[in-house]
N, C-alpha and C. Protein backbone atom coordinates (compact mmCIF):
# COMPACT_ATOMS: atom_id res chain seq x y z
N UNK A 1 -46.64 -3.14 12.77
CA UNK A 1 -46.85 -3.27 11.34
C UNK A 1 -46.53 -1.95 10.65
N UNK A 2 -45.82 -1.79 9.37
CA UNK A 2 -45.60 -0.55 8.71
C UNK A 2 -45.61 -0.49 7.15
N UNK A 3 -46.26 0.16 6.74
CA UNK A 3 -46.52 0.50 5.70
C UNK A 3 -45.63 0.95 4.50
N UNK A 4 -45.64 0.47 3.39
CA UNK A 4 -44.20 0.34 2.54
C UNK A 4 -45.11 1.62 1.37
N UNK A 5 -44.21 2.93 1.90
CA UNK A 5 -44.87 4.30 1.28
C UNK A 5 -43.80 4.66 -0.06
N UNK A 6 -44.19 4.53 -1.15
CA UNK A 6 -43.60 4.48 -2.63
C UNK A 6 -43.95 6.25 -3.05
N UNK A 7 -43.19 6.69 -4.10
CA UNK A 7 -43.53 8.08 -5.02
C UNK A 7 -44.46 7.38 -5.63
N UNK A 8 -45.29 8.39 -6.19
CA UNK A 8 -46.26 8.08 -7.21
C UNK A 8 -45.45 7.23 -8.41
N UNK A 9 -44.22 7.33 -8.74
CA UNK A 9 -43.55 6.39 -9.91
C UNK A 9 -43.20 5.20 -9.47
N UNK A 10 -43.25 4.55 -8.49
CA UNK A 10 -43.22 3.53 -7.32
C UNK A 10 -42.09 3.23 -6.83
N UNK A 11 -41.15 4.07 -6.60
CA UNK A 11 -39.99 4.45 -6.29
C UNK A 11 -40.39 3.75 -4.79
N UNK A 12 -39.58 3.02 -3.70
CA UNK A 12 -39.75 3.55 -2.46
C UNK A 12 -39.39 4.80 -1.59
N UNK A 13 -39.88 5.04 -1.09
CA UNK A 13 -39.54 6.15 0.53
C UNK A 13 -39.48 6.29 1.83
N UNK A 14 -40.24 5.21 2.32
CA UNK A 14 -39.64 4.92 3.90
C UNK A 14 -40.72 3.98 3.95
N UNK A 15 -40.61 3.30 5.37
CA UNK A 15 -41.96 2.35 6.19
C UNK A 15 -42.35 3.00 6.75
N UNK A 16 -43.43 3.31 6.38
CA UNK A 16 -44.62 4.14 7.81
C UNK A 16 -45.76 4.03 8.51
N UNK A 17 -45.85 3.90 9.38
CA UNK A 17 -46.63 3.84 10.70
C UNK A 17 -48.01 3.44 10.35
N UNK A 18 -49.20 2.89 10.59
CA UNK A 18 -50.67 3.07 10.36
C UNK A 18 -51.02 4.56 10.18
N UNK A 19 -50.90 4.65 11.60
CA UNK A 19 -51.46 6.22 11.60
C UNK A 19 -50.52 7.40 10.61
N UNK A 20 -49.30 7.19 10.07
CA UNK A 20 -48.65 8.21 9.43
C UNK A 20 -49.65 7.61 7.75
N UNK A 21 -49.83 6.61 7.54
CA UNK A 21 -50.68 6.40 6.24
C UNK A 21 -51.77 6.97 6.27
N UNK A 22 -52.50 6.79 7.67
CA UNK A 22 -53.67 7.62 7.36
C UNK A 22 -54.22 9.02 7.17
N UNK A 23 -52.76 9.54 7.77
CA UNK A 23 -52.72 11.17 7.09
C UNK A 23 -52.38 11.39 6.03
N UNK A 24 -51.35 10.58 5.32
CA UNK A 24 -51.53 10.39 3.76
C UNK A 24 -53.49 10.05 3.08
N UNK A 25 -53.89 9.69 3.27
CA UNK A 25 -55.00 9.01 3.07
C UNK A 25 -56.23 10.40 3.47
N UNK A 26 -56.13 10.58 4.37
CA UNK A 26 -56.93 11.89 4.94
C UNK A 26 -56.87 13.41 4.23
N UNK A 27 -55.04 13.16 3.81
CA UNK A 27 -54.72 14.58 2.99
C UNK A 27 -54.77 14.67 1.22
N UNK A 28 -55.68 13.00 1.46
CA UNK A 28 -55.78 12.86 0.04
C UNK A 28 -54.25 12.84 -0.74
N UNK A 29 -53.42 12.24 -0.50
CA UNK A 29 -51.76 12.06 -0.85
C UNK A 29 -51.89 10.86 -1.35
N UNK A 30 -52.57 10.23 -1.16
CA UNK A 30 -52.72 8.43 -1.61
C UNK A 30 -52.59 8.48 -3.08
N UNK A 31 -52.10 8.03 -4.24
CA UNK A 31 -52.45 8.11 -5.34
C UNK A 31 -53.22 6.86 -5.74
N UNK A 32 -52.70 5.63 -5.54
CA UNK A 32 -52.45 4.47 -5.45
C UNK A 32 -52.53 3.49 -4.49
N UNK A 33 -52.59 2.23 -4.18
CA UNK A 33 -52.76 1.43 -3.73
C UNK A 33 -52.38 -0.06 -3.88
N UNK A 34 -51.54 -0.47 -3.44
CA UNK A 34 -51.66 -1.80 -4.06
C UNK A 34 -51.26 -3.15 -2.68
N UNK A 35 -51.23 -4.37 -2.21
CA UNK A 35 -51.29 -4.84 -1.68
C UNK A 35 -52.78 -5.27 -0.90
N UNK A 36 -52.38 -6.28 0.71
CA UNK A 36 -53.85 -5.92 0.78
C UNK A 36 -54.39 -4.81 1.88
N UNK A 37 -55.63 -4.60 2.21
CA UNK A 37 -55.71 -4.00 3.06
C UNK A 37 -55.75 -4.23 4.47
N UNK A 38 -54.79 -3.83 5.32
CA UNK A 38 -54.25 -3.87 6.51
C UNK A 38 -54.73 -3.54 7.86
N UNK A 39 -55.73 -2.41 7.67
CA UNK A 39 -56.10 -2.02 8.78
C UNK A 39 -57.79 -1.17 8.70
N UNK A 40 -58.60 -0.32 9.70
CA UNK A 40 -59.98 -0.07 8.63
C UNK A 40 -60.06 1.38 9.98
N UNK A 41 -59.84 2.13 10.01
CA UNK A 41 -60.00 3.15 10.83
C UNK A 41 -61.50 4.27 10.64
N UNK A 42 -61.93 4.11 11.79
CA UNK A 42 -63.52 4.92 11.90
C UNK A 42 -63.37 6.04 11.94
N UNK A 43 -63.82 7.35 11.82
CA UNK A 43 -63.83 8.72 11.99
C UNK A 43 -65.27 8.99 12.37
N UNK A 44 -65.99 10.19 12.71
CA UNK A 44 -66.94 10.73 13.04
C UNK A 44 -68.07 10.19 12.11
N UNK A 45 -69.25 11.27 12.27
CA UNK A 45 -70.66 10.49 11.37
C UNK A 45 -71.02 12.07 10.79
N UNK A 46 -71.16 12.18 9.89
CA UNK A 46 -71.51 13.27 8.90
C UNK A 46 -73.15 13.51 9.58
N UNK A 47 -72.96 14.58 9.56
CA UNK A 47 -74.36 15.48 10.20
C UNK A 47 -75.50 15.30 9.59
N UNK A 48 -75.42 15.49 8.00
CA UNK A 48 -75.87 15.52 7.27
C UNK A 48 -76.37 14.15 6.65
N UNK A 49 -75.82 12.68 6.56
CA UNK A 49 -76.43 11.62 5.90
C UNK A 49 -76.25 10.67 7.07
N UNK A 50 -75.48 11.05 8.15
CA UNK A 50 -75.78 10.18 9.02
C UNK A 50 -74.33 9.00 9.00
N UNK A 51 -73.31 8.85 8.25
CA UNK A 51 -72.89 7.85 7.79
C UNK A 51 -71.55 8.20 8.65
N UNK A 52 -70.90 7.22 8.63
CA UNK A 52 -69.40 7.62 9.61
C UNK A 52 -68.26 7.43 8.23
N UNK A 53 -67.51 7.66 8.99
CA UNK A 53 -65.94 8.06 7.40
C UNK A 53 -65.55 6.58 7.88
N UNK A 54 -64.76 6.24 7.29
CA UNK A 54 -63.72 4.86 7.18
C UNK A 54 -62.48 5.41 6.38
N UNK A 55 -61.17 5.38 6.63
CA UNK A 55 -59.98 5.02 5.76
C UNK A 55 -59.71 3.45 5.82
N UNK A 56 -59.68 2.95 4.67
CA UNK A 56 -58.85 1.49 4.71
C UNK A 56 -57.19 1.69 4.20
N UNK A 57 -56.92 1.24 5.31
CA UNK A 57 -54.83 1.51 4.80
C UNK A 57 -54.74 0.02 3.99
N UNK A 58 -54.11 -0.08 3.26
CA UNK A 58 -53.17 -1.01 2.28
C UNK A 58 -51.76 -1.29 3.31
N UNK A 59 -51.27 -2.32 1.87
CA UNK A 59 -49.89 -2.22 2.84
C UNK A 59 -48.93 -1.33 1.93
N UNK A 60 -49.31 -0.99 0.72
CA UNK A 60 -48.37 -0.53 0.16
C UNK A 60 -49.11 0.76 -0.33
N UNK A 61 -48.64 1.73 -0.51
CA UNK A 61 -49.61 3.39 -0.97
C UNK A 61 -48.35 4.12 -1.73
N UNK A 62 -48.86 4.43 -3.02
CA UNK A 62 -48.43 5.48 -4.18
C UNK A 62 -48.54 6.92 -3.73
N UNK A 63 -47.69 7.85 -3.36
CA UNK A 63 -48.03 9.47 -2.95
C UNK A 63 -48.31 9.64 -3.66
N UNK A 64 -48.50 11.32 -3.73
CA UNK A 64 -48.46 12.13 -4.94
C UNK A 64 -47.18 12.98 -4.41
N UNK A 65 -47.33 14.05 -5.23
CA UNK A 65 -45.82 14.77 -4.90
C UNK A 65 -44.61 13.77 -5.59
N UNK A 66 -43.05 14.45 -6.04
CA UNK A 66 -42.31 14.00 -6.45
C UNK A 66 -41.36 14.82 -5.32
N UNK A 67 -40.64 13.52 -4.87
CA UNK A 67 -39.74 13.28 -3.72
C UNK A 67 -38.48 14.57 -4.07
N UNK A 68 -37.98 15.19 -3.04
CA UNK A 68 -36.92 15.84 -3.17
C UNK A 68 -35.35 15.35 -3.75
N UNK A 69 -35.55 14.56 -3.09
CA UNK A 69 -33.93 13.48 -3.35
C UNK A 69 -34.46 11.99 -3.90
N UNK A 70 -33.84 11.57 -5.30
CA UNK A 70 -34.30 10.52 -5.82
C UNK A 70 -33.82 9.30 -5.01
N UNK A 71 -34.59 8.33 -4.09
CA UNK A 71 -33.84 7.31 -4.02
C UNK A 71 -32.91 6.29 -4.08
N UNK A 72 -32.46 6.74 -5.91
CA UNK A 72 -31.28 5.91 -5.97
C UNK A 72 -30.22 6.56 -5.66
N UNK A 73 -30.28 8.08 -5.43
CA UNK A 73 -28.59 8.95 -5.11
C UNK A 73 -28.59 8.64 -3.73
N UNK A 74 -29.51 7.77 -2.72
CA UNK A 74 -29.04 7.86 -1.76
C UNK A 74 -28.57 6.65 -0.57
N UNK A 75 -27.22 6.87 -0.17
CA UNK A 75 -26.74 5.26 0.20
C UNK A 75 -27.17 4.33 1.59
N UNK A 76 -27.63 3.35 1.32
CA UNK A 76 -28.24 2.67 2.03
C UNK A 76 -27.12 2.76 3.81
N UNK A 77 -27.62 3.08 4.97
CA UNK A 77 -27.19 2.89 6.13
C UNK A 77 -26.42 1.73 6.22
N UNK A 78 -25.29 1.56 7.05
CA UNK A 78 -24.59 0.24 7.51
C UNK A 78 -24.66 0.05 8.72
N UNK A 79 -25.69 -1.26 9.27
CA UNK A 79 -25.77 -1.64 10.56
C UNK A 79 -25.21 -3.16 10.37
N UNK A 80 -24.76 -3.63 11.48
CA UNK A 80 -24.32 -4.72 11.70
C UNK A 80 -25.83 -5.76 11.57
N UNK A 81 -27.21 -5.36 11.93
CA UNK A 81 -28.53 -6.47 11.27
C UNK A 81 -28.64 -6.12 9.88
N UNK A 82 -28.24 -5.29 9.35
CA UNK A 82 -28.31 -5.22 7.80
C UNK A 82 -27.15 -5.48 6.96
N UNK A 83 -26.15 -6.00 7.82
CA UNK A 83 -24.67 -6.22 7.11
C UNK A 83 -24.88 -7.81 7.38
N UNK A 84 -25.11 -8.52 8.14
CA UNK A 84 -25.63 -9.69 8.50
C UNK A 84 -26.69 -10.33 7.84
N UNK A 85 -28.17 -9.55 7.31
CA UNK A 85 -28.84 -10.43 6.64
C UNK A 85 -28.16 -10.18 5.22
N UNK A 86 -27.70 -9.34 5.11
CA UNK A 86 -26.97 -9.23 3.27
C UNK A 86 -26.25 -10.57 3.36
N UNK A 87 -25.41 -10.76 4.32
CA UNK A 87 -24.62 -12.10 4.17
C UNK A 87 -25.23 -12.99 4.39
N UNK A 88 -26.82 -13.32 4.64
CA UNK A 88 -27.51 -14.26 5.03
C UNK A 88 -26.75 -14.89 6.43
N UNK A 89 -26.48 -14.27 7.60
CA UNK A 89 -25.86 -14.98 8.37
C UNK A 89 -24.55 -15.92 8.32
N UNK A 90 -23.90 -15.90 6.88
CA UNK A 90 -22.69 -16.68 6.84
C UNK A 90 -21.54 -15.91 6.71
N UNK A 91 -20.53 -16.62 7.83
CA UNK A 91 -19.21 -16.37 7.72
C UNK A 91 -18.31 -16.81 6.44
N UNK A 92 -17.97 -15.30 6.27
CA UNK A 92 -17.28 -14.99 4.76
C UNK A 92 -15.91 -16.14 4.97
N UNK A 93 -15.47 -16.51 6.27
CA UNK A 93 -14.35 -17.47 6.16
C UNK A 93 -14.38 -18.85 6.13
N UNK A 94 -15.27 -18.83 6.88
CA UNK A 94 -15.96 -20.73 7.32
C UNK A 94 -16.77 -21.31 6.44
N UNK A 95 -17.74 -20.52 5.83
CA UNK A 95 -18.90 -20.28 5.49
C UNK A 95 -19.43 -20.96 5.92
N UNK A 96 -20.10 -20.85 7.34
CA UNK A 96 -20.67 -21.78 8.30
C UNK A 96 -21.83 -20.89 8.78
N UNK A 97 -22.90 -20.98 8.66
CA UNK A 97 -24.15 -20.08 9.55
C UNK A 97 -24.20 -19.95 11.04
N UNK A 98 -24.31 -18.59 11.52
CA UNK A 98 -24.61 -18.12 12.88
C UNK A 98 -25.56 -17.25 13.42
N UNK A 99 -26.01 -17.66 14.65
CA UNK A 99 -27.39 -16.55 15.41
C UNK A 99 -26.23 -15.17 14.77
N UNK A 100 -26.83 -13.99 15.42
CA UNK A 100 -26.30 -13.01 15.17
C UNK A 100 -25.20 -12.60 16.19
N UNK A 101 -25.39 -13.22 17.25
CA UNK A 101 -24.44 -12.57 18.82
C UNK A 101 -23.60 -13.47 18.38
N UNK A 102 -23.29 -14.49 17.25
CA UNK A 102 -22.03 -15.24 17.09
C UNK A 102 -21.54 -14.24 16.09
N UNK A 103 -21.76 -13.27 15.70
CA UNK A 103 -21.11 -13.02 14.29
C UNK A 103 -20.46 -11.65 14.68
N UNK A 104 -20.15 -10.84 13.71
CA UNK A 104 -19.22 -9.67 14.24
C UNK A 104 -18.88 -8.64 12.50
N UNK A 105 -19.00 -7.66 12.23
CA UNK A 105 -18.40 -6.95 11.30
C UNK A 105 -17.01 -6.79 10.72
N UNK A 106 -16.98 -7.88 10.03
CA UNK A 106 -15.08 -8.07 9.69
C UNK A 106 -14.68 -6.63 8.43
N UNK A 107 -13.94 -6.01 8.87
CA UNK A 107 -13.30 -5.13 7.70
C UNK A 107 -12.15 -5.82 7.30
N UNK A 108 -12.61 -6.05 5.56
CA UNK A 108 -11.45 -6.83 5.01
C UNK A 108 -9.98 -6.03 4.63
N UNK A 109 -9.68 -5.21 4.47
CA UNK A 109 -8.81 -3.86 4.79
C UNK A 109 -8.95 -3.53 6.28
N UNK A 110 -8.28 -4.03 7.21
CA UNK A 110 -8.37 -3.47 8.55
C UNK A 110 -8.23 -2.37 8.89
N UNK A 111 -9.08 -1.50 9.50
CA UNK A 111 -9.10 -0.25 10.36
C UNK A 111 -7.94 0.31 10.09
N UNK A 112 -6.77 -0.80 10.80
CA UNK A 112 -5.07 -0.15 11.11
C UNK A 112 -4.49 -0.07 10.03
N UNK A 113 -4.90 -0.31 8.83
CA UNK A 113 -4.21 -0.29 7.53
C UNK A 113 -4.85 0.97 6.52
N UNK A 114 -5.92 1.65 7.41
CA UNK A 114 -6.64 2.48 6.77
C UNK A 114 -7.39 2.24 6.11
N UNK A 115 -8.48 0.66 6.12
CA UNK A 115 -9.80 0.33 5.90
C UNK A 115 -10.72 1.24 6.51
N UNK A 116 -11.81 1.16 5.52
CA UNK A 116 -13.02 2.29 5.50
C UNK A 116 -14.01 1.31 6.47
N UNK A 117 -14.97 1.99 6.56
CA UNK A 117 -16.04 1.24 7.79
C UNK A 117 -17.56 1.37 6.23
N UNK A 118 -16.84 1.18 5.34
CA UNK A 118 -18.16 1.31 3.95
C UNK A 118 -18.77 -0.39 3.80
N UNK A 119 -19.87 -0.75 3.07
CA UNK A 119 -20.22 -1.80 2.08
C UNK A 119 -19.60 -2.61 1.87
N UNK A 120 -18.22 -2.08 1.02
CA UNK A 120 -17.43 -2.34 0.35
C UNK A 120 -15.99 -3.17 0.74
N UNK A 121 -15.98 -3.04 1.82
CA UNK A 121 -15.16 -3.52 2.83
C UNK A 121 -15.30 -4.08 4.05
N UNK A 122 -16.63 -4.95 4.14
CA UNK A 122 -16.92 -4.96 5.49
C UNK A 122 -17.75 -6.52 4.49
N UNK A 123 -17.69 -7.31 5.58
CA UNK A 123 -18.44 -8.66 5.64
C UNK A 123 -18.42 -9.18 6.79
N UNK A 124 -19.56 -10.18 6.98
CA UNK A 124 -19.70 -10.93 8.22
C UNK A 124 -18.55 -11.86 8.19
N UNK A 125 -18.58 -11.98 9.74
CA UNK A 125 -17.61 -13.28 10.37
C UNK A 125 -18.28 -13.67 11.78
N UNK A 126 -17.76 -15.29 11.99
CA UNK A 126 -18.03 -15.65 12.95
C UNK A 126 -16.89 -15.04 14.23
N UNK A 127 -17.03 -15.11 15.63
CA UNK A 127 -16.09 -14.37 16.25
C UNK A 127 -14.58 -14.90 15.75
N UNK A 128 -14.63 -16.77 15.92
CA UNK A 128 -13.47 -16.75 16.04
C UNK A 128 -12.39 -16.88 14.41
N UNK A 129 -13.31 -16.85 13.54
CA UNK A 129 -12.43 -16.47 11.94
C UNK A 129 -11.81 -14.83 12.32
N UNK A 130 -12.74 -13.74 12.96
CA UNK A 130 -12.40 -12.16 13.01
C UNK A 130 -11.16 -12.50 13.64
N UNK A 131 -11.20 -13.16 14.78
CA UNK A 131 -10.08 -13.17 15.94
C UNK A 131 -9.36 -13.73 15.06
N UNK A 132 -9.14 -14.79 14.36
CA UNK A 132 -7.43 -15.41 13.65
C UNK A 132 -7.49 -14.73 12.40
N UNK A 133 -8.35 -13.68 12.05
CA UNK A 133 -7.59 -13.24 10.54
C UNK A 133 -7.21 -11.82 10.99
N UNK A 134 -7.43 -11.12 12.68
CA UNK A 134 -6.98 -10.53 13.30
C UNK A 134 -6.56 -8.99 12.26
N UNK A 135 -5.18 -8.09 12.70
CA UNK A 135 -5.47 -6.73 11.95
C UNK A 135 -4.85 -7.33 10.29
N UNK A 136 -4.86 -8.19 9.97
CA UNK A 136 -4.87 -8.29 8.82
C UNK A 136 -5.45 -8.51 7.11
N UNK A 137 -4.97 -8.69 5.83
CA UNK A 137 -5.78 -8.75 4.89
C UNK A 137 -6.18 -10.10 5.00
N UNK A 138 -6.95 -10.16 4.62
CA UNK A 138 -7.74 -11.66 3.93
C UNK A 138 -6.05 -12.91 3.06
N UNK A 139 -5.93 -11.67 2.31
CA UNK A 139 -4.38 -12.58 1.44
C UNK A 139 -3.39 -12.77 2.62
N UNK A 140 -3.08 -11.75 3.75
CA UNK A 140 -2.10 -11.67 4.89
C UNK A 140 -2.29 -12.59 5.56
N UNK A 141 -3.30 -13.15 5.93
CA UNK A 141 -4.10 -14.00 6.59
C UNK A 141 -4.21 -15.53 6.32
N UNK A 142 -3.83 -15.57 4.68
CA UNK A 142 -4.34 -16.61 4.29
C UNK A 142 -5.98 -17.03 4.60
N UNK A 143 -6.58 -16.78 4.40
CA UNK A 143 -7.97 -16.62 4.56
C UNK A 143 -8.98 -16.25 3.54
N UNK A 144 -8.82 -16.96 2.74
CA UNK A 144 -9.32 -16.69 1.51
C UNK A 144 -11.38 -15.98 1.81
N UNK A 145 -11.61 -14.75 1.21
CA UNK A 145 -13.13 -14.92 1.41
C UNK A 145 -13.90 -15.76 0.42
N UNK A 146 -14.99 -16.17 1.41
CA UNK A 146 -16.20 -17.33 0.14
C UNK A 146 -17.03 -16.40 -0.17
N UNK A 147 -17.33 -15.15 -0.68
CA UNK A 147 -18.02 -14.33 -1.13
C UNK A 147 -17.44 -12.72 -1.28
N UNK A 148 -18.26 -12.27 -2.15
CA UNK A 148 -17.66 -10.78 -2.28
C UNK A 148 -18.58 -9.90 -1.48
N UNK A 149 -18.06 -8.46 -0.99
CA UNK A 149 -19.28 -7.99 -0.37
C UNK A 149 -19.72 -6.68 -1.35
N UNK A 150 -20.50 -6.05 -1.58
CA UNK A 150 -21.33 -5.35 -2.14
C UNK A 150 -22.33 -4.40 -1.90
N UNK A 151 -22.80 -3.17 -2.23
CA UNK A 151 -23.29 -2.27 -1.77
C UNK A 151 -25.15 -2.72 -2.20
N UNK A 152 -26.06 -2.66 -0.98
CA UNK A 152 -27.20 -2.87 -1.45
C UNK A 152 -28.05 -2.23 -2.22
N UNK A 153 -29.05 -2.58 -3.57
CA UNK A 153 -29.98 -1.63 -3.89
C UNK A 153 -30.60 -0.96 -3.22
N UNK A 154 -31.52 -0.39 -3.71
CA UNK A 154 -31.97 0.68 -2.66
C UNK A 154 -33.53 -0.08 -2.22
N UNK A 155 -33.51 -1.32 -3.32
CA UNK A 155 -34.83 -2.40 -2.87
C UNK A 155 -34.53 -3.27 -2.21
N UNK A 156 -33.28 -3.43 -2.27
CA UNK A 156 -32.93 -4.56 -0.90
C UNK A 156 -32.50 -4.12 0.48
N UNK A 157 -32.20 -2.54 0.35
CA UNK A 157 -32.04 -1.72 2.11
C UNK A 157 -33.50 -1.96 2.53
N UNK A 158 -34.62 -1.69 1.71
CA UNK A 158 -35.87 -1.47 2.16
C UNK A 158 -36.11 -3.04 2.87
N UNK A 159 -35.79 -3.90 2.46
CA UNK A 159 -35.87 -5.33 2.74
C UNK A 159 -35.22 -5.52 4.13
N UNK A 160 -34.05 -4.80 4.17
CA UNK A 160 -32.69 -5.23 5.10
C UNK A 160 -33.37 -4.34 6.39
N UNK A 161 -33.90 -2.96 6.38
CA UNK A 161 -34.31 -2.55 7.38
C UNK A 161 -35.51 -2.62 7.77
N UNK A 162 -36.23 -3.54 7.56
CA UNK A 162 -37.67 -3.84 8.12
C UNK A 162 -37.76 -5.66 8.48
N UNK A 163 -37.99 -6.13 9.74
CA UNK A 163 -37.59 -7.42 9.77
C UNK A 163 -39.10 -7.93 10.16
N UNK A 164 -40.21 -7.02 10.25
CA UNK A 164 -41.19 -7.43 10.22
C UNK A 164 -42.56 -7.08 8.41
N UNK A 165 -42.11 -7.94 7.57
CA UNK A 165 -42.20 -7.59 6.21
C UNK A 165 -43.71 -8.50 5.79
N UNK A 166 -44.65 -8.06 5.30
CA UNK A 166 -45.58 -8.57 5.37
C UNK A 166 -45.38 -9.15 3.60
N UNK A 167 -46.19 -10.63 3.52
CA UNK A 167 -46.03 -11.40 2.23
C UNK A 167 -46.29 -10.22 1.15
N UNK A 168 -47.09 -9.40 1.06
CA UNK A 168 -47.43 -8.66 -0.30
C UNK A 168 -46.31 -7.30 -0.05
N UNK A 169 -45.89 -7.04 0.44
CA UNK A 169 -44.67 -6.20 0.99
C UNK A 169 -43.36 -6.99 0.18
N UNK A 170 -43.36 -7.97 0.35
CA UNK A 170 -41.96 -8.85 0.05
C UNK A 170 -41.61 -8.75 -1.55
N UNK A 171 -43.06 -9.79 -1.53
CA UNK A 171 -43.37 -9.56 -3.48
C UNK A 171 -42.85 -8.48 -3.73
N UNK A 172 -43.37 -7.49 -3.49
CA UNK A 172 -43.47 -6.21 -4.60
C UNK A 172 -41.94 -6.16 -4.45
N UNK A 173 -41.12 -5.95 -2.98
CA UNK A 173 -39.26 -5.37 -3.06
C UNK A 173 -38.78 -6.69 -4.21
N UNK A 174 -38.94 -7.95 -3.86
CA UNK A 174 -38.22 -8.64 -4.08
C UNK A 174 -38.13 -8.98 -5.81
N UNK A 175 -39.71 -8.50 -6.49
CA UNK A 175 -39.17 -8.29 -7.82
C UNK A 175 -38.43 -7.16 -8.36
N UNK A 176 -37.67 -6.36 -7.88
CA UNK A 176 -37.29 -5.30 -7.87
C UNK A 176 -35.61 -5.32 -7.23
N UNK A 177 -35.52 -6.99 -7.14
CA UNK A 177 -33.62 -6.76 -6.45
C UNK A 177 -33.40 -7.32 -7.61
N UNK A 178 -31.92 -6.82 -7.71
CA UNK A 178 -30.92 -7.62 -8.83
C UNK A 178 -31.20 -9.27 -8.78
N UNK A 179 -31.32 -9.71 -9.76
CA UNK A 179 -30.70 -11.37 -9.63
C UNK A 179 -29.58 -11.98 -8.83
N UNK A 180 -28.47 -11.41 -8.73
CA UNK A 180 -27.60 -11.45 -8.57
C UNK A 180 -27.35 -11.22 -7.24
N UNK A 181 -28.67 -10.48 -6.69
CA UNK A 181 -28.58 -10.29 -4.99
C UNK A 181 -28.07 -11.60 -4.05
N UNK A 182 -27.97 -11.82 -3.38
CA UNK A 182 -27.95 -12.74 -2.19
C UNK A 182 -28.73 -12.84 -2.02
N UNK A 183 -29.82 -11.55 -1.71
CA UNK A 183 -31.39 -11.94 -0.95
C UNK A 183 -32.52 -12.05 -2.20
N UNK A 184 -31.67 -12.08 -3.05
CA UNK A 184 -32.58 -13.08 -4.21
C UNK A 184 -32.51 -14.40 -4.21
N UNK A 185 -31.26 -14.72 -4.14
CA UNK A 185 -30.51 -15.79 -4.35
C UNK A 185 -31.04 -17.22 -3.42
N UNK A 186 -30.87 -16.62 -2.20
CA UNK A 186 -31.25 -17.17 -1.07
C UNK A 186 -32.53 -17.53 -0.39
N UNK A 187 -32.61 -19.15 -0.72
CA UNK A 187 -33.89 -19.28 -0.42
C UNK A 187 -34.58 -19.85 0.85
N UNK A 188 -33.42 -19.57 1.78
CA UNK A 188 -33.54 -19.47 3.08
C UNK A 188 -33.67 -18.12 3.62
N UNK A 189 -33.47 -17.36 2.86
CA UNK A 189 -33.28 -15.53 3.44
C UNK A 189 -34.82 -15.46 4.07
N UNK A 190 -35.99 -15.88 4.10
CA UNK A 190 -37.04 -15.30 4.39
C UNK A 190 -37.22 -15.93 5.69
N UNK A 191 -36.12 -16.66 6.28
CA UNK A 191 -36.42 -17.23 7.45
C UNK A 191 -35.59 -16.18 8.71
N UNK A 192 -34.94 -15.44 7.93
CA UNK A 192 -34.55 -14.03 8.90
C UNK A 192 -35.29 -12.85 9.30
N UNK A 193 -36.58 -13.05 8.75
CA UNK A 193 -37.87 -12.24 8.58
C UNK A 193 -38.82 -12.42 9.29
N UNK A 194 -39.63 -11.88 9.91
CA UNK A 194 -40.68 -12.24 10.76
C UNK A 194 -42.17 -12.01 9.94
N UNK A 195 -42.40 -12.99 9.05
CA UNK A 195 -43.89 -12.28 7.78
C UNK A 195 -44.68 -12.20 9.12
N UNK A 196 -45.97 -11.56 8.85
CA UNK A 196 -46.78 -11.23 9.03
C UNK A 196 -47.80 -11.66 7.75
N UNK A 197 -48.86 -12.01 7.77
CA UNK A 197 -50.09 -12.71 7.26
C UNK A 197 -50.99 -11.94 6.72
N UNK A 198 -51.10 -11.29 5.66
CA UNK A 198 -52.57 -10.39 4.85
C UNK A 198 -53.62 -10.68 5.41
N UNK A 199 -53.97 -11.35 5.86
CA UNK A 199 -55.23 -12.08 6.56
C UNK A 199 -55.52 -12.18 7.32
């Protein structure tokens, strides 16, 4: 389970650990809080009244401090599980849905033509559309694509790299993607997700 750690302006900043929240929480860094609470950690018993400490982690926690590098200057990673749920599992040629060991990273500008390995140029395919549209363009190919591909917000990387996303985790990214996302769009996308239960 990991913890969806925001700037105090509720920017995100990474998923982190139980125990990395609770040193937020311990160093007094918490500003905020919102989601539910996730976990309830004991500490020692005060000498003095007798009583033991508790941190309760959330799933979601406001720092304090203002982040070095603003989140939006910075570009979301390209993995083949995060290039895959952007496409919701469909082949940009067939548009036919596949597990993931059927699918493959198509560069629509091929490698040999001096295609980039970016966002921008890269969509899913099933193996055998990659294999017949081979080192060529999409137009070379005749192969028309059924979608465009696109660079993710920086609320939908947070989405794309965590596949274990808890319901009040989801809420909060998912009002926060474009309309226009796919993983807005898509109302099968949450079945690529493994929720986890507030409860």
């Amino acid at each position: 389970m990991r913890v969806l750690k925001l700037s105090a302006h509720g920017l995100p900043q990474s998923w982190i650990t139980l125990e990395e929240a609770v040193l937020h929480y311990a160093a007094d860094d918490v500003r905020w809080t919102l989601g539910a609470s996730v976990a309830l950690f004991r500490g020692g018993h005060n000498a003095a009244t007798g009583l033991q400490s508790c941190i309760e982690v959330h799933s979601i926690i406001g720092t304090r401090g203002v982040p070095r590098a603003s989140p939006h200057d910075l570009k979301p990673g390209l993995t083949n599980a995060k290039l895959f749920a952007r496409d919701c599992h469909v082949c940009a040629y067939c548009g036919k849905s596949f597990e993931a060991d059927a699918l493959t990273r198509e560069h629509i500008l091929p490698v040999c033509q001096k295609g980039q390995n970016t966002w921008m140029n890269v969509v899913t395919a099933c193996k055998p559309c990659n294999h017949r549209k081979g080192p060529r363009t999409p137009e070379q190919a005749r192969m028309p694509l059924l979608y465009a591909p696109y660079v993710p917000s920086i609320w939908e990387d947070f989405i794309l790299r965590n596949r274990r996303i808890l319901a009040d985790q989801m809420e909060f990214l998912r009002m926060h993607v474009p309309k226009t996302s796919r993983l807005a769009m898509s109302k099968d996308h949450a079945a690529e997700f493994e929720y986890c239960s507030n409860t």
